[in-house]
Protein backbone atom coordinates (compact mmCIF):
# COMPACT_ATOMS: atom_id res chain seq x y z
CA UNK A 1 81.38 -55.55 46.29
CA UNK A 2 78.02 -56.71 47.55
CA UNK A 3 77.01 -55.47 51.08
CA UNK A 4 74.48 -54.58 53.30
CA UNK A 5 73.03 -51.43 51.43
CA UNK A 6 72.92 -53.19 48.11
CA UNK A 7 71.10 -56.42 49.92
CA UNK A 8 68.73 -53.65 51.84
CA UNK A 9 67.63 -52.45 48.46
CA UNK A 10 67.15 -55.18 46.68
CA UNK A 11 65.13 -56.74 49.22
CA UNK A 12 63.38 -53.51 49.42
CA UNK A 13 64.07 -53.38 52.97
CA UNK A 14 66.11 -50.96 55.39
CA UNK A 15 69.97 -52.05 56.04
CA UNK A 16 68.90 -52.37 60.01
CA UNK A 17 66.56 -55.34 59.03
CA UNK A 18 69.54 -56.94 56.91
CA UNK A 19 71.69 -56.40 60.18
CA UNK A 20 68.86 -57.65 61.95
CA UNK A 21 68.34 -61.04 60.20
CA UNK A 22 72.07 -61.73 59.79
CA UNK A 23 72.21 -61.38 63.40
CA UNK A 24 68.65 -61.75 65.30
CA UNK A 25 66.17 -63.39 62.55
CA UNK A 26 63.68 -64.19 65.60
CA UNK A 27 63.22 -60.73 65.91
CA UNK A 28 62.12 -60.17 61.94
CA UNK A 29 58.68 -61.05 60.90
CA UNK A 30 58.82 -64.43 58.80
CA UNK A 31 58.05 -63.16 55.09
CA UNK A 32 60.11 -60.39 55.52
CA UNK A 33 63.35 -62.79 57.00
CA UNK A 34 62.72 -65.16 54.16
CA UNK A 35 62.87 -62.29 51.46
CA UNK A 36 66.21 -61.19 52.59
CA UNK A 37 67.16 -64.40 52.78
CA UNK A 38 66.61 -65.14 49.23
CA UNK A 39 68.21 -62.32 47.67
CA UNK A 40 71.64 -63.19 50.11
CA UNK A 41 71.44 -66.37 48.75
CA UNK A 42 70.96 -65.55 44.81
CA UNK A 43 73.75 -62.57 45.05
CA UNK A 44 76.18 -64.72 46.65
CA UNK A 45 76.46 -62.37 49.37
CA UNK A 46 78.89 -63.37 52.31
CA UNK A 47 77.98 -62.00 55.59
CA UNK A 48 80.91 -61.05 58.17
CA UNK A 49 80.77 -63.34 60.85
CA UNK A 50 78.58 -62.46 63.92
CA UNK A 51 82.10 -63.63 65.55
CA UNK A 52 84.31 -61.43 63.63
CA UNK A 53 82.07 -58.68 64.67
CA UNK A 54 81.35 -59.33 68.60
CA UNK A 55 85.07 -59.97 68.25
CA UNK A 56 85.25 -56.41 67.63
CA UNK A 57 84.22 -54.70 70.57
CA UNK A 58 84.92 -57.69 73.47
CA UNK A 59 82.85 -57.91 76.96
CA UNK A 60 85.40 -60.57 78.12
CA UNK A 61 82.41 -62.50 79.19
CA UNK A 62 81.45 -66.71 78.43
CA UNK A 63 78.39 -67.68 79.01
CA UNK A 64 78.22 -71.43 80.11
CA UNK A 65 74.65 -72.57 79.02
CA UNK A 66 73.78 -75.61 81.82
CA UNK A 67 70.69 -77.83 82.39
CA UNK A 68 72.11 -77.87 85.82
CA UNK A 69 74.69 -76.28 87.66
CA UNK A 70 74.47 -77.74 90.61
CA UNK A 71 75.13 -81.07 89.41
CA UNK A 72 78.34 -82.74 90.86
CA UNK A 73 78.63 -83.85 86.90
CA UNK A 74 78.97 -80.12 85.71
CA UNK A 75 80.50 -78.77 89.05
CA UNK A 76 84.24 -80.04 88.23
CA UNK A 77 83.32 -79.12 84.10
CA UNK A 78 82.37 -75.44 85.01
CA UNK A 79 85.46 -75.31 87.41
CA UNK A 80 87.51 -76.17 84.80
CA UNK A 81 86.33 -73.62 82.43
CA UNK A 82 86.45 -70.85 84.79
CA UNK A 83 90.21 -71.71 85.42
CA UNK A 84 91.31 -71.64 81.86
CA UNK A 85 89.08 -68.42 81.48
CA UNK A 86 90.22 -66.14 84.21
CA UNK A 87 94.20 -67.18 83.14
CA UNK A 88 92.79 -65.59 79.40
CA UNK A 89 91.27 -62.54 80.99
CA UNK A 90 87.61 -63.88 80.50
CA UNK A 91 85.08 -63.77 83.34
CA UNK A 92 82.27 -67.17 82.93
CA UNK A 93 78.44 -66.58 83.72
CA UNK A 94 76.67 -69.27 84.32
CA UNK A 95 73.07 -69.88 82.39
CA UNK A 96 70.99 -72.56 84.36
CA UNK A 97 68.47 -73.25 82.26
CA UNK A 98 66.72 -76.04 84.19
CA UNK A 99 66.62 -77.56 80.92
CA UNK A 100 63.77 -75.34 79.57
CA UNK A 101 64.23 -74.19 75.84
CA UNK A 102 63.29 -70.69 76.74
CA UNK A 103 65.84 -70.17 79.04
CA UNK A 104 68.62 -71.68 76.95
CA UNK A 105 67.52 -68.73 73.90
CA UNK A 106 67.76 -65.96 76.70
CA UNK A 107 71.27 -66.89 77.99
CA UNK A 108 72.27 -67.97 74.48
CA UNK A 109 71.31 -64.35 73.59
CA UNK A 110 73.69 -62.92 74.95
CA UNK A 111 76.44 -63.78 73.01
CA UNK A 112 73.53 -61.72 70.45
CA UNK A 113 73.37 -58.96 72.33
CA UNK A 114 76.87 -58.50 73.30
CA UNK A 115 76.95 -58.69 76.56
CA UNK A 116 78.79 -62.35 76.19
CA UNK A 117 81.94 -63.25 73.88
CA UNK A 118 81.16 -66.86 73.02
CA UNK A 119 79.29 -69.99 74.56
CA UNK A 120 79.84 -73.42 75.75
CA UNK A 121 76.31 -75.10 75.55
CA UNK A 122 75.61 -77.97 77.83
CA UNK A 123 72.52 -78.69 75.62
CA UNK A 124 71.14 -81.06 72.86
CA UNK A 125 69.50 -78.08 70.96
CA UNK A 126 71.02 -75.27 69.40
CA UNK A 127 69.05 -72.15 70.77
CA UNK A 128 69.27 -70.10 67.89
CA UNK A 129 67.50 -69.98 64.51
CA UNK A 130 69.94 -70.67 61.32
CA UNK A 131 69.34 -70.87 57.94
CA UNK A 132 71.03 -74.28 56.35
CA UNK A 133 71.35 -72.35 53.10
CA UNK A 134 74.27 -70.04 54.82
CA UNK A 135 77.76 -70.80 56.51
CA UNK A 136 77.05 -72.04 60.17
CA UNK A 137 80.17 -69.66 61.39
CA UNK A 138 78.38 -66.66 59.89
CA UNK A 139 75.48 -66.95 61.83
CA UNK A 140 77.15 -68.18 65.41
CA UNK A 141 78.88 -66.43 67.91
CA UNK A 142 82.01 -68.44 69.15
CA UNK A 143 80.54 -71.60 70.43
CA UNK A 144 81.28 -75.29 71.71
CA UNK A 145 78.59 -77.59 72.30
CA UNK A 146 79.59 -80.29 75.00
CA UNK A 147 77.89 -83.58 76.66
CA UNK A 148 74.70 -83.34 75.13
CA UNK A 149 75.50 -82.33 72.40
CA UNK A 150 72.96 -81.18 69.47
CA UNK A 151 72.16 -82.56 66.13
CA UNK A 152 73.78 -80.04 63.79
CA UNK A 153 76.71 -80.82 62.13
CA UNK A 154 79.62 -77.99 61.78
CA UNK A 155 79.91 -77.25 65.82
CA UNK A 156 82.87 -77.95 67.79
CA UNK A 157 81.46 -80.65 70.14
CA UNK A 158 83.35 -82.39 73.21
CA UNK A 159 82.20 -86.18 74.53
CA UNK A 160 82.79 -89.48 75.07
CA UNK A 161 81.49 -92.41 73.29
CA UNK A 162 78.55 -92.92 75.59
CA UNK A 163 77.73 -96.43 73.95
CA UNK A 164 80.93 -97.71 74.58
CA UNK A 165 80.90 -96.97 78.04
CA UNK A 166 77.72 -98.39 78.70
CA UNK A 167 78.58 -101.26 76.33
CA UNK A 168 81.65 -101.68 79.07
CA UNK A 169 79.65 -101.36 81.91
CA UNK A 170 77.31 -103.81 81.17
CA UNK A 171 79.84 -106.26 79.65
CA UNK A 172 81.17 -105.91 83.47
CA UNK A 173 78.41 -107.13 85.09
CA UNK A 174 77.38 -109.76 82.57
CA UNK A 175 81.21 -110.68 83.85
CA UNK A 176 79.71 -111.16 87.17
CA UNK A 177 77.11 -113.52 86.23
CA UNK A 178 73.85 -111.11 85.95
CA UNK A 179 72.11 -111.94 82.88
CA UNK A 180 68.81 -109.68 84.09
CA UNK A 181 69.86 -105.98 84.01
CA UNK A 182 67.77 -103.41 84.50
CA UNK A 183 68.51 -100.12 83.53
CA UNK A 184 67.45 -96.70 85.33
CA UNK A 185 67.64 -94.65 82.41
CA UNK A 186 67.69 -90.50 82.32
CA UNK A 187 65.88 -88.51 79.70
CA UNK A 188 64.61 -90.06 77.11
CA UNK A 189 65.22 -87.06 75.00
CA UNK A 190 68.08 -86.80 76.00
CA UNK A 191 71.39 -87.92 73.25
CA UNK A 192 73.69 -89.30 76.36
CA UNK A 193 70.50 -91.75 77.05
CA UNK A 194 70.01 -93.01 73.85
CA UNK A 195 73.73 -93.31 72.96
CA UNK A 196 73.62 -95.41 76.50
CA UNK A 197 71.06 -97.38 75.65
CA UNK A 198 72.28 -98.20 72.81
CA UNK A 199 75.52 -99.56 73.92
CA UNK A 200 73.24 -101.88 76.69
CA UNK A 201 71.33 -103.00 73.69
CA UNK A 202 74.49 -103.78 71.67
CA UNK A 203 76.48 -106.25 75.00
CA UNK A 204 73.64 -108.15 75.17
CA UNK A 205 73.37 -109.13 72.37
CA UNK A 206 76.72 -109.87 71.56
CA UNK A 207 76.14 -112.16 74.67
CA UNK A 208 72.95 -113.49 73.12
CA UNK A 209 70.44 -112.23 75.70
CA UNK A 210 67.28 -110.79 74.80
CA UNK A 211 66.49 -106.67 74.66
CA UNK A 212 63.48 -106.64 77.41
CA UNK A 213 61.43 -103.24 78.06
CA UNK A 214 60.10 -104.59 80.81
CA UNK A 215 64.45 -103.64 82.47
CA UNK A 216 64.00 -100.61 81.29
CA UNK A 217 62.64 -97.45 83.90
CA UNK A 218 62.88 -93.71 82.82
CA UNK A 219 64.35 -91.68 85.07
CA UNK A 220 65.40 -87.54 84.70
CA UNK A 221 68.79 -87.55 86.38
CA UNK A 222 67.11 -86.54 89.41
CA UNK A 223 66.65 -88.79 92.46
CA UNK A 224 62.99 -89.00 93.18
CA UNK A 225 62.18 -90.31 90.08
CA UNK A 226 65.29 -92.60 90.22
CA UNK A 227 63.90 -93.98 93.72
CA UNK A 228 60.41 -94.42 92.15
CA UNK A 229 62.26 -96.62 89.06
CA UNK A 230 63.90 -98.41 91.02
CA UNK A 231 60.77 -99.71 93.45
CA UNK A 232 59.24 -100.84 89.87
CA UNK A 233 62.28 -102.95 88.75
CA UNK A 234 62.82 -104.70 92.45
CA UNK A 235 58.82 -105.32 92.45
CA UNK A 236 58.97 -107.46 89.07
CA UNK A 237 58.06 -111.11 89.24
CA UNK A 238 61.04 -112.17 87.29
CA UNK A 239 63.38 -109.27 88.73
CA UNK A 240 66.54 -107.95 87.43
CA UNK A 241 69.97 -109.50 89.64
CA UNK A 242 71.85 -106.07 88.93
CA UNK A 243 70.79 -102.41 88.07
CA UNK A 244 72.98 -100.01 85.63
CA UNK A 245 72.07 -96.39 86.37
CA UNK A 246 73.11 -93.68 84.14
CA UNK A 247 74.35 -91.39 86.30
CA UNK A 248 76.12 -91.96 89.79
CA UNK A 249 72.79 -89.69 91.77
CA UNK A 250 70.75 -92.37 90.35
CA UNK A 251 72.82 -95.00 91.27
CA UNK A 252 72.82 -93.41 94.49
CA UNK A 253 69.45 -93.08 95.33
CA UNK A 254 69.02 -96.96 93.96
CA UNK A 255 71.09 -97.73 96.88
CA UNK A 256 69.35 -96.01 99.13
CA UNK A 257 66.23 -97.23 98.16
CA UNK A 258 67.21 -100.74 98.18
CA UNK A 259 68.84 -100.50 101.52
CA UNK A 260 65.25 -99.15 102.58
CA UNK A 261 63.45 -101.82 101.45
CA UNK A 262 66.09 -104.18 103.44
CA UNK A 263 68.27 -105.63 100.55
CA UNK A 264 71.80 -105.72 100.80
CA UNK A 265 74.20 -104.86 98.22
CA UNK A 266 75.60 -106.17 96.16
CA UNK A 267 74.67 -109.66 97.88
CA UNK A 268 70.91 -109.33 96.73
CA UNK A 269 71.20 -106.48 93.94
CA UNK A 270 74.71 -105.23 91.95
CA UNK A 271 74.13 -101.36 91.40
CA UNK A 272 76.63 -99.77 88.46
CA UNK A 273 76.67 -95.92 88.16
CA UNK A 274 77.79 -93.48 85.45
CA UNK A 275 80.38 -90.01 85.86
CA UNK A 276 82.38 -90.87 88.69
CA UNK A 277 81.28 -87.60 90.64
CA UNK A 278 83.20 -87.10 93.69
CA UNK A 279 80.78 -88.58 95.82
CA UNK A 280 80.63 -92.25 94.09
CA UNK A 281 83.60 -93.02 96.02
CA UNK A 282 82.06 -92.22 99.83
CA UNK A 283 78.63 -93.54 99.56
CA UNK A 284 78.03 -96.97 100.99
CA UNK A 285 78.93 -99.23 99.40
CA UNK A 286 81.30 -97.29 97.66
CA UNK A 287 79.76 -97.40 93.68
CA UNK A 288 81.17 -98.96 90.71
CA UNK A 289 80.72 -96.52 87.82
CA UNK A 290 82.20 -95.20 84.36
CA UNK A 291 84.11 -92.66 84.92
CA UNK A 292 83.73 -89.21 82.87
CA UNK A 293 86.90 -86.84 82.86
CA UNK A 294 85.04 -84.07 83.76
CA UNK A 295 88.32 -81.70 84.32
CA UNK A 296 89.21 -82.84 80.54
CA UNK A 297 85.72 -82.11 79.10
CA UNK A 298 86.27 -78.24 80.36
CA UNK A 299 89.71 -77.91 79.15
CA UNK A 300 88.59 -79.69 75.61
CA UNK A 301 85.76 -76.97 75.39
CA UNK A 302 88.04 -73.82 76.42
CA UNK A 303 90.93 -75.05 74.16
CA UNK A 304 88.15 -75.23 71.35
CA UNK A 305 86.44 -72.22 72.01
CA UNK A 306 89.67 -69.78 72.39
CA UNK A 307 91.13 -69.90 69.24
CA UNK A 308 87.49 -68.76 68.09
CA UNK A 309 87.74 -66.23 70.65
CA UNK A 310 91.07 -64.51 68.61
CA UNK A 311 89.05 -64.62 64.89
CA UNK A 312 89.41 -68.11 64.11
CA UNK A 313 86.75 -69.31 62.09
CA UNK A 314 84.67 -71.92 63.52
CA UNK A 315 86.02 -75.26 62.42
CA UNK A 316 83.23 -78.63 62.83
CA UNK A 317 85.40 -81.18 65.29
CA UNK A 318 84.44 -84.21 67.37
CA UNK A 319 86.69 -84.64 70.01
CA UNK A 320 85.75 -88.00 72.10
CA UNK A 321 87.22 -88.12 75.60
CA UNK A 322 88.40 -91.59 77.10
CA UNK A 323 85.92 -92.92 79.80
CA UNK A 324 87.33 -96.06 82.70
CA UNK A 325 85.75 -98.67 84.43
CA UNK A 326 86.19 -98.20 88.28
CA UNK A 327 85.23 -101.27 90.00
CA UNK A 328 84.17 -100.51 93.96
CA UNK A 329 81.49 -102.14 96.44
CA UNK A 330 78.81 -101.91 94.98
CA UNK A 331 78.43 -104.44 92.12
CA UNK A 332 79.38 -108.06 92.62
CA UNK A 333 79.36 -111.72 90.94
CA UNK A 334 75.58 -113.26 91.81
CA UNK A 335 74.18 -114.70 94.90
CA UNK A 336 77.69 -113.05 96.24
């Protein structure tokens, strides 16, 4: 049997820089990583999975790795968690990482460094190095990758078919009459935009109306910059009739804004949100939206991640959660 020793000396290196690149490769100089490396690969050498071994000695600890944790979005997602956590014996720290890629490799890390059982990652890149050449579960702690979910393929990931929603949000208002929508949009790097996008790119043209740019205002999720969009789409000559924000704080500070600059809604403007938070309901007018099922995202990511959690390997899955259309105040047909 191949192991660690015989990999050490062949590689001419000590078995603690094996150990080290099966399980922290960041910390091994490149040439050296890459030599190691190369003889796992031409032995055939299987590592035991970095989940097998935290596994091992358990810190009943989750990290939950967040761009945000005060968003209402993630609040009723995290609460979730924590529920199905605590009934398992697990305790959930929370890793807001203000969506800077340093921060999501320190929290990530400590899944690395044992002070954390497994992750759920509430970002679009995976914050550790692998090597495509090796098995994905043998160089992961227990993870699930949720929302924003990153490009590799072989992680557990939890969603909804963002296009389709927005695809059924704007088929809504095109319902309504508006034929001009413009769009305050989040991120652009950011997958739930682009799968958005794509779904407002795909209604109109099954209803035949052009793609402009000219609709289309980046936002960050945030509200100032959401305000400042939405002053540039009400001050265009040939103005959009309704506005399709991609989340419901957008939407919400595009009402505000509006009702600043003295419009009234949805008589001079429809505004359509995204989520559903718990506050979409009490603003005024109360917001039409696509609803998220936040609760269900939290449960899909603990009922994913605990079997991993008891030495399951980790198994690639898609799960795609059912989104609604809640009709409210907010949007109406045009000139209404």
């Amino acid at each position: 049997m191949i192991g660690i020793k015989e990999i050490a000396k062949e590689a001419n290196v000590s078995p603690a820089t094996v150990s080290r690149v099966l399980r922290n490769p960041e910390l091994v100089a490149e040439a050296k990583r890459n030599t190691v490396l190369e003889v796992i690969k031409r032995t055939g050498y299987t590592p035991n999975s970095l989940g097998v071994s935290l596994r091992k000695s358990k810190t009943y600890n989750l990290v939950a790795v967040i761009p945000d944790v005060i968003s209402a979005f993630n609040y009723p997602v995290i609460r979730a968690i924590e529920s199905i956590a605590l009934q398992h014996g697990y305790s959930l720290l929370l890793g807001d990482t203000q969506e800077q890629e340093s921060r999501e490799r320190s929290f990530a890390a400590m899944a690395r460094s044992r002070q954390a059982d497994g992750i759920l990652l509430f970002c679009s890149r995976l914050p550790f190095d692998i090597d495509p050449a090796l098995p994905l579960a043998d160089q992961l702690p227990p993870m699930v990758n949720a929302c924003e979910t990153v490009s590799v393929t072989g992680l557990p990931k939890v969603n909804i078919d963002n296009a389709a929603a927005a695809e059924d949000a704007v088929n809504y208002l095109l319902s309504l009459g508006h034929r001009r929508i413009g769009v305050v949009a989040g991120n652009m790097t950011s997958p739930s935009t682009l799968d958005r996008l794509q779904g407002y790119r795909r209604a109109l043209q099954k209803a035949g109306l052009p793609y402009e740019e000219e609709l289309i205002e980046v936002g960050d999720y945030g509200l100032q910059k959401a305000e400042q969009a939405t002053r540039k789409l009400v001050a265009r000559e040939n103005r959009p009739t309704a506005i399709f924000a991609f989340s419901d704080e957008m939407a919400m500070s595009c009402l505000a804004t509006l009702h600043n600059l003295g419009y009234k809604i949805p008589q001079d403007f429809s505004v359509m949100g995204f989520d559903n938070i718990s506050y979409a309901q009490y603003c005024y007018p109360a917001l039409t939206t696509i609803a998220q099922p936040m609760t269900e995202i939290g449960i899909a990511c603990m009922e994913l991640l605990l079997p991993q959690l008891n030495g399951e390997p980790m198994q690639e899955c898609n799960k795609i959660l059912p989104h609604k259309l809640i009709v409210r105040n907010s949007t109406g047909v045009v000139g209404g």
